[in-house]
N, C-alpha and C. Protein backbone atom coordinates (compact mmCIF):
# COMPACT_ATOMS: atom_id res chain seq x y z
N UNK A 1 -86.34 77.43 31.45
CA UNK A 1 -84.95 76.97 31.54
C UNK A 1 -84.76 75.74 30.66
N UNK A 2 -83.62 75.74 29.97
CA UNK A 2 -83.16 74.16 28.94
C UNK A 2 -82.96 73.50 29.78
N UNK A 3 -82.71 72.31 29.10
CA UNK A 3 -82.46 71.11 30.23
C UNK A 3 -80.88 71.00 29.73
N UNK A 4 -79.59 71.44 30.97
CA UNK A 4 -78.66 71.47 31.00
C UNK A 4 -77.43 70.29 30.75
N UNK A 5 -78.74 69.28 30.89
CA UNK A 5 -77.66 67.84 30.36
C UNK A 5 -77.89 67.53 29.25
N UNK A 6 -78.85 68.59 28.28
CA UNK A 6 -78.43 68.41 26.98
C UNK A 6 -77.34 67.81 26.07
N UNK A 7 -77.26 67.53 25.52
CA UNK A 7 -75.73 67.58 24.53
C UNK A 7 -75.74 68.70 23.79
N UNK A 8 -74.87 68.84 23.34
CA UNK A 8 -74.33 70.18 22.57
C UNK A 8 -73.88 69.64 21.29
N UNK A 9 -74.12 69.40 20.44
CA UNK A 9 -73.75 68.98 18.96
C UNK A 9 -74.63 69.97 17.86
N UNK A 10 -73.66 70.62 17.34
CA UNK A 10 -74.17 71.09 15.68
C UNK A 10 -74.94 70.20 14.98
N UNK A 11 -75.22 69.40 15.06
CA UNK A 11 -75.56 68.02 14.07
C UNK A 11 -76.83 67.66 14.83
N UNK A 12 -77.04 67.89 16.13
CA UNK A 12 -78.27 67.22 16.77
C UNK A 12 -79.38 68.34 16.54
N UNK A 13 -80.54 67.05 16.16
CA UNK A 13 -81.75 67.98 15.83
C UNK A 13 -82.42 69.19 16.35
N UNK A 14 -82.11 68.60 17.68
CA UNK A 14 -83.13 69.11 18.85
C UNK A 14 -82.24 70.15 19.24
N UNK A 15 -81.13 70.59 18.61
CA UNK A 15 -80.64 71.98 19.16
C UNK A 15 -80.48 72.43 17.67
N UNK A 16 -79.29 72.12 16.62
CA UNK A 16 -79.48 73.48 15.94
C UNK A 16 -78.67 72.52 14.42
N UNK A 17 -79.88 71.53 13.56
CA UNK A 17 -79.41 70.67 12.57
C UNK A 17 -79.52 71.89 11.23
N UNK A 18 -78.56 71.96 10.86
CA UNK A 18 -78.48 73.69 9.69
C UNK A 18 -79.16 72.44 8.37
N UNK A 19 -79.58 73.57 7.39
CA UNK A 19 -80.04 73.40 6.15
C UNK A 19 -79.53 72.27 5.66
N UNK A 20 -78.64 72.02 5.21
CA UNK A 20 -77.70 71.54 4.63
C UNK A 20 -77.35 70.11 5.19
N UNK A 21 -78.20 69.58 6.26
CA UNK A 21 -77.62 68.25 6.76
C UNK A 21 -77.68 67.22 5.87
N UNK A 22 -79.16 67.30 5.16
CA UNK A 22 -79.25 66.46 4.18
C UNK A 22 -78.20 65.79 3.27
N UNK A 23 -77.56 66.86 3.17
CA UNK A 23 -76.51 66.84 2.11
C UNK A 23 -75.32 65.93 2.55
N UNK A 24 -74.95 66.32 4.46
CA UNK A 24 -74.07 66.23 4.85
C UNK A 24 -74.58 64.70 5.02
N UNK A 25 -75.27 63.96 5.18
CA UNK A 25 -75.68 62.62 5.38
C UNK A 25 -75.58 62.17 4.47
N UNK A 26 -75.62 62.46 2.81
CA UNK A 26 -75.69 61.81 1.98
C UNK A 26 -73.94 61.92 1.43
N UNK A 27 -73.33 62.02 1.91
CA UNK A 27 -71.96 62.62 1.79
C UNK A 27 -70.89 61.56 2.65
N UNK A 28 -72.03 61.19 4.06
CA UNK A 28 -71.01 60.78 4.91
C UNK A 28 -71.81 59.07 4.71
N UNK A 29 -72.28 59.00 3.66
CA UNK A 29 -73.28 57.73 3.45
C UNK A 29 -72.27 56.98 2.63
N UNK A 30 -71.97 58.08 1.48
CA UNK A 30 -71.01 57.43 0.73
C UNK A 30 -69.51 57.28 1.23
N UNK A 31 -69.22 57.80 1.83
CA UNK A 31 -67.81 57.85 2.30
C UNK A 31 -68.22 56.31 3.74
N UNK A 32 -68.73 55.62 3.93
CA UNK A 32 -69.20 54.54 4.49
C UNK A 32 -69.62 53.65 3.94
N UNK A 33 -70.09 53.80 2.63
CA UNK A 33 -70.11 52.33 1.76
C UNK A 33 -68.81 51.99 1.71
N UNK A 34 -68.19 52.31 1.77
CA UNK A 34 -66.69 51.06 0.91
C UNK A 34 -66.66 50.26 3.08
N UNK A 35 -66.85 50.68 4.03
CA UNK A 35 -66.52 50.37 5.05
C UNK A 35 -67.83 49.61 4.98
N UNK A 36 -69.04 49.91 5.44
CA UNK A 36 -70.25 48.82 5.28
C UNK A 36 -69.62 47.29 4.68
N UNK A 37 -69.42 47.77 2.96
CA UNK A 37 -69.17 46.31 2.34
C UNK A 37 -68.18 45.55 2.56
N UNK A 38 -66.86 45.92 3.47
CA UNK A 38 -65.73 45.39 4.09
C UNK A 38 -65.83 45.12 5.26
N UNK A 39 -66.54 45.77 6.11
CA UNK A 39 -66.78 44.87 7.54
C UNK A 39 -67.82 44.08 7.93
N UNK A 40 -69.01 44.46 6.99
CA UNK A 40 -70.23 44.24 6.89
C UNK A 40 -70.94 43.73 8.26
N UNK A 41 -71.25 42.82 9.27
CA UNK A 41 -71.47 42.90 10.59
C UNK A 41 -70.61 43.38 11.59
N UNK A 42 -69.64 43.69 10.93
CA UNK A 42 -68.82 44.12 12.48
C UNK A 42 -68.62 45.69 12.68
N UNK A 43 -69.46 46.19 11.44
CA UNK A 43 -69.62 47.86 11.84
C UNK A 43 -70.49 48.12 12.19
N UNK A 44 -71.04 48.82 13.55
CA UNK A 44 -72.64 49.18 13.90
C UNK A 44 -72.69 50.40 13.91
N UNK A 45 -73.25 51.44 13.07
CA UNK A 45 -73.78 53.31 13.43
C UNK A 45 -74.93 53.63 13.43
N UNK A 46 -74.86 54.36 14.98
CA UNK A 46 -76.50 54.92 14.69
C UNK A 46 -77.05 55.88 14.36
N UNK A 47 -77.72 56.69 14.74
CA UNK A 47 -78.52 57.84 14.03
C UNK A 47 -78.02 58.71 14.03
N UNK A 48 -77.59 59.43 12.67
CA UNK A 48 -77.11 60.86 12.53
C UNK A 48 -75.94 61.21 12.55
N UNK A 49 -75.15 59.84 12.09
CA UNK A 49 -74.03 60.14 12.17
C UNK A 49 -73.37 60.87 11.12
N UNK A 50 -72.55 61.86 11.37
CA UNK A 50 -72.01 62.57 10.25
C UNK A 50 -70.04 62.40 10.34
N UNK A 51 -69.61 62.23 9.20
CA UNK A 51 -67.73 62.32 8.68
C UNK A 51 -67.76 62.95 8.08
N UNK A 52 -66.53 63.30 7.19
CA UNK A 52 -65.98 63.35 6.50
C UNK A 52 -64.67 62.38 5.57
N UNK A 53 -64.31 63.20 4.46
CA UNK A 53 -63.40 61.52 4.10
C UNK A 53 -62.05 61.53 5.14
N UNK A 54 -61.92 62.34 5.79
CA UNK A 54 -60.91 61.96 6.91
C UNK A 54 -60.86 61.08 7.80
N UNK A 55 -62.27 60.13 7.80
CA UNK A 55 -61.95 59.04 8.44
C UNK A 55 -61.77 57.70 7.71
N UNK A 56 -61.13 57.08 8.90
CA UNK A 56 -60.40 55.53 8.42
C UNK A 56 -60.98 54.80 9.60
N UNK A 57 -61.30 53.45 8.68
CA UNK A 57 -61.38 52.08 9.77
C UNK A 57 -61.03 51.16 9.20
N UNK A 58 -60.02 50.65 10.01
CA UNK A 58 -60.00 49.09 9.60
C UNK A 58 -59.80 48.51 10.69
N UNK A 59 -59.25 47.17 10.62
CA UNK A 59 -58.79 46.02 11.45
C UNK A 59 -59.92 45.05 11.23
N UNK A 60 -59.76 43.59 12.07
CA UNK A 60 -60.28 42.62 11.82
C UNK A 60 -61.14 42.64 13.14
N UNK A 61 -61.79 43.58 13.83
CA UNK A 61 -62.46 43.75 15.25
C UNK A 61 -63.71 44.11 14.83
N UNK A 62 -64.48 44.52 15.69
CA UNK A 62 -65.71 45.29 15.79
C UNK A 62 -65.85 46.66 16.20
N UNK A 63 -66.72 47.30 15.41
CA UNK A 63 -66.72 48.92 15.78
C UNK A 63 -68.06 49.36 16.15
N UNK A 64 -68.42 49.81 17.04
CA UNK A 64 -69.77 50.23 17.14
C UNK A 64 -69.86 51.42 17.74
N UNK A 65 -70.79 52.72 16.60
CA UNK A 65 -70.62 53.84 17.12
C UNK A 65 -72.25 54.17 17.63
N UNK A 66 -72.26 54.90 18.63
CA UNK A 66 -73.63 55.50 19.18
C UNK A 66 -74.32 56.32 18.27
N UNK A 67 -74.98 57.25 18.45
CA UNK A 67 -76.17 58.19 18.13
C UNK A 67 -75.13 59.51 17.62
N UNK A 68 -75.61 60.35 16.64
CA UNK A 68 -75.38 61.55 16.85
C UNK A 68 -73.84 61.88 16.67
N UNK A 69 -72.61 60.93 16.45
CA UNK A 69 -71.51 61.56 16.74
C UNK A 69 -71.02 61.72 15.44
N UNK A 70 -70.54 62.75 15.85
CA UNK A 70 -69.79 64.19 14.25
C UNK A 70 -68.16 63.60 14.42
N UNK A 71 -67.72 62.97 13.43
CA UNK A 71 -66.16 62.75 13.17
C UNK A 71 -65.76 63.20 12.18
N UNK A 72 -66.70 64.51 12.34
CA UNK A 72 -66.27 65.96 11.11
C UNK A 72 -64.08 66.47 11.39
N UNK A 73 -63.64 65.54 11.20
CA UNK A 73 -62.00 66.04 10.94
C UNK A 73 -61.46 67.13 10.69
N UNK A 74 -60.86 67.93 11.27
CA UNK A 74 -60.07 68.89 10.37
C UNK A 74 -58.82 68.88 10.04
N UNK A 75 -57.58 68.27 10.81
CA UNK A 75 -56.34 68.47 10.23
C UNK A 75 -56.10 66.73 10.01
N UNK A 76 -55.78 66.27 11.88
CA UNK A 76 -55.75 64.95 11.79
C UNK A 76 -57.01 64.02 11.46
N UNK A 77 -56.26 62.73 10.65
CA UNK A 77 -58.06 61.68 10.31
C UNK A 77 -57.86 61.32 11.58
N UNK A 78 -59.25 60.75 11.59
CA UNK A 78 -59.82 60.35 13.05
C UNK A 78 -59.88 58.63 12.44
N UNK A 79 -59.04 57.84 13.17
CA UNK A 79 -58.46 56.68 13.27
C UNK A 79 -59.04 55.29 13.85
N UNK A 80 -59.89 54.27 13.79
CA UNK A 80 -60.61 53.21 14.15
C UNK A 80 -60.16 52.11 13.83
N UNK A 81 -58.95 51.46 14.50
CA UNK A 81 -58.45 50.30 14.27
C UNK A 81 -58.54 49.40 15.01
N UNK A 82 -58.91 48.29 14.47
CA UNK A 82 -58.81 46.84 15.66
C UNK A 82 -58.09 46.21 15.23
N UNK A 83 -56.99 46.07 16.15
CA UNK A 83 -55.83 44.88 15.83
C UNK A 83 -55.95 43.61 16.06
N UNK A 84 -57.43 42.52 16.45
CA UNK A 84 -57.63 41.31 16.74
C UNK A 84 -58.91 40.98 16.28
N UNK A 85 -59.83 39.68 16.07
CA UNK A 85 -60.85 39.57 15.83
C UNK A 85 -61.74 39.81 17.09
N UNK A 86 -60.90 39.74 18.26
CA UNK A 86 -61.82 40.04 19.10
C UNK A 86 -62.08 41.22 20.00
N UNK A 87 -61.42 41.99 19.08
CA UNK A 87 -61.53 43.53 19.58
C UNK A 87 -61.86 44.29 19.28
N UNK A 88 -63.21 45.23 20.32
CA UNK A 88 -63.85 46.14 20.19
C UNK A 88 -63.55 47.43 20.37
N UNK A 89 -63.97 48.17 19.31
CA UNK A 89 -64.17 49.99 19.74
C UNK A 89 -65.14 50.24 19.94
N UNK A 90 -65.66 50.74 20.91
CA UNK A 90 -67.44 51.39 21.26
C UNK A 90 -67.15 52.68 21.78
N UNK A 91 -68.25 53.54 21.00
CA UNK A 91 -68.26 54.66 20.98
C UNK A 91 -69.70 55.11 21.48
N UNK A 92 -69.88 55.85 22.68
CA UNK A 92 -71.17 56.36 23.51
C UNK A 92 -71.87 57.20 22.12
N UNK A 93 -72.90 58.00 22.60
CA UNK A 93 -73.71 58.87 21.69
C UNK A 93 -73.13 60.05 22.14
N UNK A 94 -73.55 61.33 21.10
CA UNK A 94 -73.19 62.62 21.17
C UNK A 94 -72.02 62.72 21.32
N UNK A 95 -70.74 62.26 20.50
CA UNK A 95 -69.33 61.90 20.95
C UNK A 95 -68.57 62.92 19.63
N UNK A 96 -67.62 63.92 20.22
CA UNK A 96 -67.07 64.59 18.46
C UNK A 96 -65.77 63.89 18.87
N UNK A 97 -65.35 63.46 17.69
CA UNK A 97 -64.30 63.20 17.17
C UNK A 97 -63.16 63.94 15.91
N UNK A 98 -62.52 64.65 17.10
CA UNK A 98 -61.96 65.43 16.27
C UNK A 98 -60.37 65.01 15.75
N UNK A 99 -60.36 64.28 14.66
CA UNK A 99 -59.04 63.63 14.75
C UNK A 99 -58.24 62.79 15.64
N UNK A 100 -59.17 61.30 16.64
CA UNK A 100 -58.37 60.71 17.51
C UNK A 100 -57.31 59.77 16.79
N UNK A 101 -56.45 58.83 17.39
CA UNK A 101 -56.41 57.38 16.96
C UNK A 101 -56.88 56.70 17.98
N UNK A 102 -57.97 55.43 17.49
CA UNK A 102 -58.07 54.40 18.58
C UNK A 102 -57.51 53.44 17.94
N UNK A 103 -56.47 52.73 18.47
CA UNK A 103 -56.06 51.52 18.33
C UNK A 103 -56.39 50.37 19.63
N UNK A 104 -57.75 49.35 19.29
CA UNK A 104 -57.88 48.47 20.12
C UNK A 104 -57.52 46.73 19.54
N UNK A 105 -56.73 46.24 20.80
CA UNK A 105 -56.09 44.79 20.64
C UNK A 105 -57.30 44.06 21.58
N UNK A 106 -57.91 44.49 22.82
CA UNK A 106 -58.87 44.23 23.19
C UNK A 106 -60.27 45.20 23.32
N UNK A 107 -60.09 45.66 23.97
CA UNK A 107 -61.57 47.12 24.11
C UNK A 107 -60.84 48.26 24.22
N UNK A 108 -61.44 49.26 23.52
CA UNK A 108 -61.75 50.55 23.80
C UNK A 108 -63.07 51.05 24.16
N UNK A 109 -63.64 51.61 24.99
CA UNK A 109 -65.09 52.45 25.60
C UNK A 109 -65.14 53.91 25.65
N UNK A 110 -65.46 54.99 24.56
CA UNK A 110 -65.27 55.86 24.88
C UNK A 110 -66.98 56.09 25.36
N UNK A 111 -66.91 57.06 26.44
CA UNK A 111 -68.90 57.42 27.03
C UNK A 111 -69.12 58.37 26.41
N UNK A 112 -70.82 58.70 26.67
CA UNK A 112 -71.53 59.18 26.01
C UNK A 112 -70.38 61.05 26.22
N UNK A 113 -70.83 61.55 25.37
CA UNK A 113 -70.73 63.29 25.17
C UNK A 113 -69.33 63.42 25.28
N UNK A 114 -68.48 62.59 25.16
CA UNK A 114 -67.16 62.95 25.08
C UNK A 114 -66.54 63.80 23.56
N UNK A 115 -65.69 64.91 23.89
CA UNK A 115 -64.34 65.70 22.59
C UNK A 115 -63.10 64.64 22.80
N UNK A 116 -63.19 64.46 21.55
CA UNK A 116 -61.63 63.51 21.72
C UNK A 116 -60.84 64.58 20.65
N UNK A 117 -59.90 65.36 20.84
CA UNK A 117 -58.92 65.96 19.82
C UNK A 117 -58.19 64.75 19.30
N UNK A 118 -56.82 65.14 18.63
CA UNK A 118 -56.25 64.61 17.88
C UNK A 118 -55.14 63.53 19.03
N UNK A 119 -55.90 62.73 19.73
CA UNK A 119 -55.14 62.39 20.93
C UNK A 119 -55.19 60.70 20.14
N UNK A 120 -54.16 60.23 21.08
CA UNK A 120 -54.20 58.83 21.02
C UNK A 120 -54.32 57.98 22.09
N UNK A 121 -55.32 57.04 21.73
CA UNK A 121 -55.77 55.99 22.57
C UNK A 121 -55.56 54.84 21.96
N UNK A 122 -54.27 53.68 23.18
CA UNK A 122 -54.09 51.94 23.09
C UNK A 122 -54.28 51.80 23.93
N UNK A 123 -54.77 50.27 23.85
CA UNK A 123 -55.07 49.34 24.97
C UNK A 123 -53.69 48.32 25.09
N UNK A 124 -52.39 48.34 23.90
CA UNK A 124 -51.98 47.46 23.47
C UNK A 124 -50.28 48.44 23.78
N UNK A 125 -49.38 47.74 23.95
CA UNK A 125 -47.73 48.12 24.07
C UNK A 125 -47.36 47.81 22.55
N UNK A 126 -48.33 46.64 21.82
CA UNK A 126 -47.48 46.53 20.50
C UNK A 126 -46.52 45.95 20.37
N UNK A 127 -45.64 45.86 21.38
CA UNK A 127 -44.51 45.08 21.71
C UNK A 127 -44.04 44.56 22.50
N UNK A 128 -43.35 43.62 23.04
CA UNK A 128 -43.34 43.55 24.44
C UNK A 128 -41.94 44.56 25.62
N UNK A 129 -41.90 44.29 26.42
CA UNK A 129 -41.29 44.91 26.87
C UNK A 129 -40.02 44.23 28.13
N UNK A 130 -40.36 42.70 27.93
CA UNK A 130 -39.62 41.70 28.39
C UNK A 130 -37.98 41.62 28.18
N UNK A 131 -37.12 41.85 28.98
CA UNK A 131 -35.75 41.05 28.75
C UNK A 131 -35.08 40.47 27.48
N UNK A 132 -36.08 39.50 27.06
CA UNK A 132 -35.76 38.76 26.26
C UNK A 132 -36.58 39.16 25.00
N UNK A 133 -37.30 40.44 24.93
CA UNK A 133 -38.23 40.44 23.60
C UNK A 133 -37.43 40.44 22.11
N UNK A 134 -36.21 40.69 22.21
CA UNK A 134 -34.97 40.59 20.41
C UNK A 134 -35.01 39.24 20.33
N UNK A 135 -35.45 38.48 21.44
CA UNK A 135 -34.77 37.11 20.80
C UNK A 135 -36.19 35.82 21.24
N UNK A 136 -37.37 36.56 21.48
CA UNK A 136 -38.34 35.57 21.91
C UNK A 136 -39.56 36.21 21.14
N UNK A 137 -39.80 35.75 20.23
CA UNK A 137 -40.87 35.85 19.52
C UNK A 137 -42.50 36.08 20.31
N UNK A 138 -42.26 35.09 21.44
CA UNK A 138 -43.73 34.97 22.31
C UNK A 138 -43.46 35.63 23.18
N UNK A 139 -42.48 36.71 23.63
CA UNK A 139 -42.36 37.26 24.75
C UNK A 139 -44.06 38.16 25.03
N UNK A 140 -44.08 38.04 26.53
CA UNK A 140 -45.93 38.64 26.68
C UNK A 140 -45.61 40.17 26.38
N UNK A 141 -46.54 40.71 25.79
CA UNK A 141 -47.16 41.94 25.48
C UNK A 141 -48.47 42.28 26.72
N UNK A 142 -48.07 43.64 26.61
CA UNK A 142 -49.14 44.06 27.48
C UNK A 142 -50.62 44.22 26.75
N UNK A 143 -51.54 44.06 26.75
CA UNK A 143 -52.86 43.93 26.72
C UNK A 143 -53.84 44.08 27.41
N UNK A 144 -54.62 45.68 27.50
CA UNK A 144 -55.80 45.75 28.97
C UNK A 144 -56.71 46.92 28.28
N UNK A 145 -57.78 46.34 28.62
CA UNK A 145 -59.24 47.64 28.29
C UNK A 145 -58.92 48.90 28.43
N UNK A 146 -59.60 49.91 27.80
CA UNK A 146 -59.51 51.37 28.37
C UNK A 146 -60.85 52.05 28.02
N UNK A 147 -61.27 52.33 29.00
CA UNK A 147 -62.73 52.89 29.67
C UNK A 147 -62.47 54.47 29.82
N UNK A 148 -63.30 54.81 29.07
CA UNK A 148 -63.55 56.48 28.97
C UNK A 148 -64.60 57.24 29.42
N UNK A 149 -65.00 57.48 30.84
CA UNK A 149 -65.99 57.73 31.00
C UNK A 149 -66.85 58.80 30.56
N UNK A 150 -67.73 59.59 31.14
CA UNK A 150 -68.79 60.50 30.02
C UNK A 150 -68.67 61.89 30.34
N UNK A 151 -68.46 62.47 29.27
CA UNK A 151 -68.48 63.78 29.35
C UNK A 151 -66.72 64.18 29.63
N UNK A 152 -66.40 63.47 29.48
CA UNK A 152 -64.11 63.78 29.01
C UNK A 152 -63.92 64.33 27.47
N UNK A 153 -63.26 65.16 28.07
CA UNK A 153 -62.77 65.54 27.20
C UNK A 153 -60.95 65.02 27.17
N UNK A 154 -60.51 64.55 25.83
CA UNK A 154 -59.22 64.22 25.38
C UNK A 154 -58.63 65.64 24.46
N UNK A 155 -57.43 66.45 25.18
CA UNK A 155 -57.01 67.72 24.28
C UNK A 155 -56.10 66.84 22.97
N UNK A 156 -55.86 67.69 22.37
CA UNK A 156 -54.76 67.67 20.98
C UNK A 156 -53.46 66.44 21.73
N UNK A 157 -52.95 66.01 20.53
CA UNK A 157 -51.34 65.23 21.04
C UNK A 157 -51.51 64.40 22.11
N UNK A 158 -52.76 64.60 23.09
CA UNK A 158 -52.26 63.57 24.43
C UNK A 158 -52.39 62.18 24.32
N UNK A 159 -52.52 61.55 25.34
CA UNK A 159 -51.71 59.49 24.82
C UNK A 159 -52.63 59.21 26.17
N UNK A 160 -53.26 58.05 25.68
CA UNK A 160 -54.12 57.34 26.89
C UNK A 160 -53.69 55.83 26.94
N UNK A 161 -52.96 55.60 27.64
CA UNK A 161 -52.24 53.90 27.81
C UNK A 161 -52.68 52.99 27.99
N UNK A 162 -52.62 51.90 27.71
CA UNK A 162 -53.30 50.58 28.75
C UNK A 162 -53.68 50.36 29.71
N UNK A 163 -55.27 49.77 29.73
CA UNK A 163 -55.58 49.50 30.96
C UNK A 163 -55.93 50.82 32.13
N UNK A 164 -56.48 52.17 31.41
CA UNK A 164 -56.86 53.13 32.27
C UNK A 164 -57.95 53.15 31.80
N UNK A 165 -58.58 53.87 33.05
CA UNK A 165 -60.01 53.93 33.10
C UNK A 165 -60.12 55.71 33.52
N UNK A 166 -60.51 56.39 32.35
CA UNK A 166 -60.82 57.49 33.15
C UNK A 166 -62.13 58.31 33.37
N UNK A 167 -62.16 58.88 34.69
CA UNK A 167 -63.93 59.39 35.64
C UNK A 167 -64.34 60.34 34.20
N UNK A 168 -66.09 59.87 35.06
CA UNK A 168 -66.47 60.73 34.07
C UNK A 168 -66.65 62.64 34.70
N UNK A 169 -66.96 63.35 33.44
CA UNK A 169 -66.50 64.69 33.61
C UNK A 169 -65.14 65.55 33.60
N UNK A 170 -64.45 64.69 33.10
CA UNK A 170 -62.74 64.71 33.56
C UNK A 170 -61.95 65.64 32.26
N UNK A 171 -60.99 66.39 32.40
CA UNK A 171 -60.15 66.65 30.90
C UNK A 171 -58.92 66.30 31.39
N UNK A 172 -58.44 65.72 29.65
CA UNK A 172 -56.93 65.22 29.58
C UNK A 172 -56.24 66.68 29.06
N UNK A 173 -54.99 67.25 29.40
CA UNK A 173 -54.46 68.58 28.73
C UNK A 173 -53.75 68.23 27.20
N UNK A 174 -53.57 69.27 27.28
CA UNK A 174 -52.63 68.88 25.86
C UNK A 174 -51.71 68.09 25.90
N UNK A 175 -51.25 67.07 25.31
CA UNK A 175 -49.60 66.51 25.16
C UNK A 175 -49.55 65.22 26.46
N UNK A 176 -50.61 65.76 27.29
CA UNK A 176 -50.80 64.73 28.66
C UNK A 176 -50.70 63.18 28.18
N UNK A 177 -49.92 62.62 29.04
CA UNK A 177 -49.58 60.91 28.72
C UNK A 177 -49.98 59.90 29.89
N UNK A 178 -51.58 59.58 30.23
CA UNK A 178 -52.00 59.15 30.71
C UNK A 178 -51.98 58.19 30.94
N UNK A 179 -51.05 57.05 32.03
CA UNK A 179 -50.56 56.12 32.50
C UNK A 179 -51.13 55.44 33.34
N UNK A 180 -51.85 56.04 34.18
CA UNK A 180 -52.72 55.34 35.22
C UNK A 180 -54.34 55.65 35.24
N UNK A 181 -54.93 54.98 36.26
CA UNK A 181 -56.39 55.80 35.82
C UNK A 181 -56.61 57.39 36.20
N UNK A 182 -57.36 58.14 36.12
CA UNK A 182 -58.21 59.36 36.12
C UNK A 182 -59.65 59.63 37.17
N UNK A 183 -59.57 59.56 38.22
CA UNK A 183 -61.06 60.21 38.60
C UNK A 183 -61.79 61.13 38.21
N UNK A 184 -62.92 60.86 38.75
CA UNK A 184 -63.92 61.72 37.66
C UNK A 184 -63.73 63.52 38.25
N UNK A 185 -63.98 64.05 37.33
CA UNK A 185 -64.12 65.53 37.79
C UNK A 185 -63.04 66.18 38.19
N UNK A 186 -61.78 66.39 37.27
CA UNK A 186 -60.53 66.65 37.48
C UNK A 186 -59.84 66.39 36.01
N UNK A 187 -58.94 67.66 36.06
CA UNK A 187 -57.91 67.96 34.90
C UNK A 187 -56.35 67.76 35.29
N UNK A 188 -56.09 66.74 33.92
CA UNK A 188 -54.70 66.54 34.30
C UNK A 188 -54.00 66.98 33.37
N UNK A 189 -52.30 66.75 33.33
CA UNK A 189 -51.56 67.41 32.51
C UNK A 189 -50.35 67.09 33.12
N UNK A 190 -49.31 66.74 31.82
CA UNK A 190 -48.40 66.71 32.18
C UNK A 190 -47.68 65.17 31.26
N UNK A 191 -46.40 64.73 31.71
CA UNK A 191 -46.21 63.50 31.53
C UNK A 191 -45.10 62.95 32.79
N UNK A 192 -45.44 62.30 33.38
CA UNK A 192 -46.81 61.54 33.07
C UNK A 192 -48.13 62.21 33.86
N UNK A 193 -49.31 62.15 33.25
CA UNK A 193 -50.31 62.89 33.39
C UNK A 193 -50.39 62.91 35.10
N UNK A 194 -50.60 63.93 35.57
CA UNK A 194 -50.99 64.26 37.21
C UNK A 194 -52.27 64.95 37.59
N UNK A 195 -53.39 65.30 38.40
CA UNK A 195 -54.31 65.69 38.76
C UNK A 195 -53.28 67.38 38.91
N UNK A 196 -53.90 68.32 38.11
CA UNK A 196 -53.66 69.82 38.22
C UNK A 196 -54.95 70.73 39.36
N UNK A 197 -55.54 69.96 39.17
CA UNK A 197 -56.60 70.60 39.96
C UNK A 197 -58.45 70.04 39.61
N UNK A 198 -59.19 69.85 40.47
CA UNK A 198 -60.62 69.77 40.20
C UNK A 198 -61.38 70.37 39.93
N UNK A 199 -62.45 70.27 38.77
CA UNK A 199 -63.31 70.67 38.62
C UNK A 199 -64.48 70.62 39.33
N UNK A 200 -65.25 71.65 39.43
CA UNK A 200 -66.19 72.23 41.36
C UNK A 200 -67.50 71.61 40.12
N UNK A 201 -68.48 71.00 41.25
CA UNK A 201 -69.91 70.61 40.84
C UNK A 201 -70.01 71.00 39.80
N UNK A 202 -70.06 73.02 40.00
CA UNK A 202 -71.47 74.05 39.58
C UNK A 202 -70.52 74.00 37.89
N UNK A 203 -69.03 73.87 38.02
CA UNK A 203 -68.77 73.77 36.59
C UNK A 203 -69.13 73.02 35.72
N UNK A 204 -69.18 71.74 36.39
CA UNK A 204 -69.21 70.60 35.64
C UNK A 204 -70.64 70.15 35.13
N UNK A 205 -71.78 71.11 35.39
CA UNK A 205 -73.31 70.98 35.52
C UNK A 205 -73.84 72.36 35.18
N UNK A 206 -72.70 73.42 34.87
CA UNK A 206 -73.19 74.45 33.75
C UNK A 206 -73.26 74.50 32.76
């Protein structure tokens, strides 16, 4: 019997790295120099990571990606922005990124073995939302972490808001606009996102 908490990645050795990775590393090497020499300590990647030129990073934050994760793109680029010096994106190991946006003003955490589709994730309103925000320059903005726990999946179009934290094992649906937090082991959907129903143990551990 395999060992079922494997990860599942095309790209990971230990299940099924095709001919051709070589290539694909030396491909996604160069498409990371121009980012290396522009962030230079504040980008961290670890082993095996594979892109394409569909991805983008900038901002004036820190990015640090885990082990193993494929931000092989296909329609939408997959998006890494920090809007502050003191804001982080961290990204678990075995993570695909299939066209997200992260926009972090403070943290983003996505966990280990997570699909992120073409969804969007802030920690930030961007604006404020005060009474007085047309005519007060300092009016407060919202600003709060967002914690992704392991093994979530994020579908196409959906929106993950400020300040949620969602369980691990969990899926977001399509278009879902996730406002509050998420427990683990349960699919939501909707807007604003609602628990549709749970996912049983034996699924979530097949």
């Amino acid at each position: 019997m395999g060992d079922k908490s494997r990860p599942i990645s095309i790209f990971h050795p230990r299940i099924n790295k095709p001919r051709f990775y070589p290539l694909l590393r030396i491909f996604t090497e160069i498409i990371l120099l121009r980012y290396r020499l522009t962030m230079r300590g504040r980008l961290r990647i670890g082993r095996g990571f594979i892109c394409n030129q569909r991805l983008r990073i900038s901002g004036p934050g820190k990015v640090v990606i885990g082990d193993w994760v494929n931000a092989w793109a296909h329609q939408e680029p997959t998006m890494l922005i920090t809007a502050d010096k003191e804001a982080k994106i961290i990204i678990g190991n075995n993570v695909r990124l299939n066209g997200p946006t992260l926009i972090a003003s403070r943290q983003i955490e996505i966990g280990d073995l997570c699909i992120l589709g073409s969804a969007v994730v802030f920690d930030t309103d961007f604006h404020s939302v005060h009474k007085d925000r047309s005519t007060n320059r300092d009016a407060p903005v919202r600003k709060s972490p967002i914690k992704i726990g392991k093994n979530v999946w994020l579908a196409g179009q959906c929106a993950v808001l400020p300040g949620v934290h969602i369980g691990d094992d969990s899926v977001v649906g399509f278009r879902a606009v996730v406002t509050k937090d998420v427990p683990a082991g349960v699919i939501v959907a909707g807007n604003p996102a609602r628990v549709v129903r749970e996912i049983s143990e034996e699924s979530r551990h097949s």
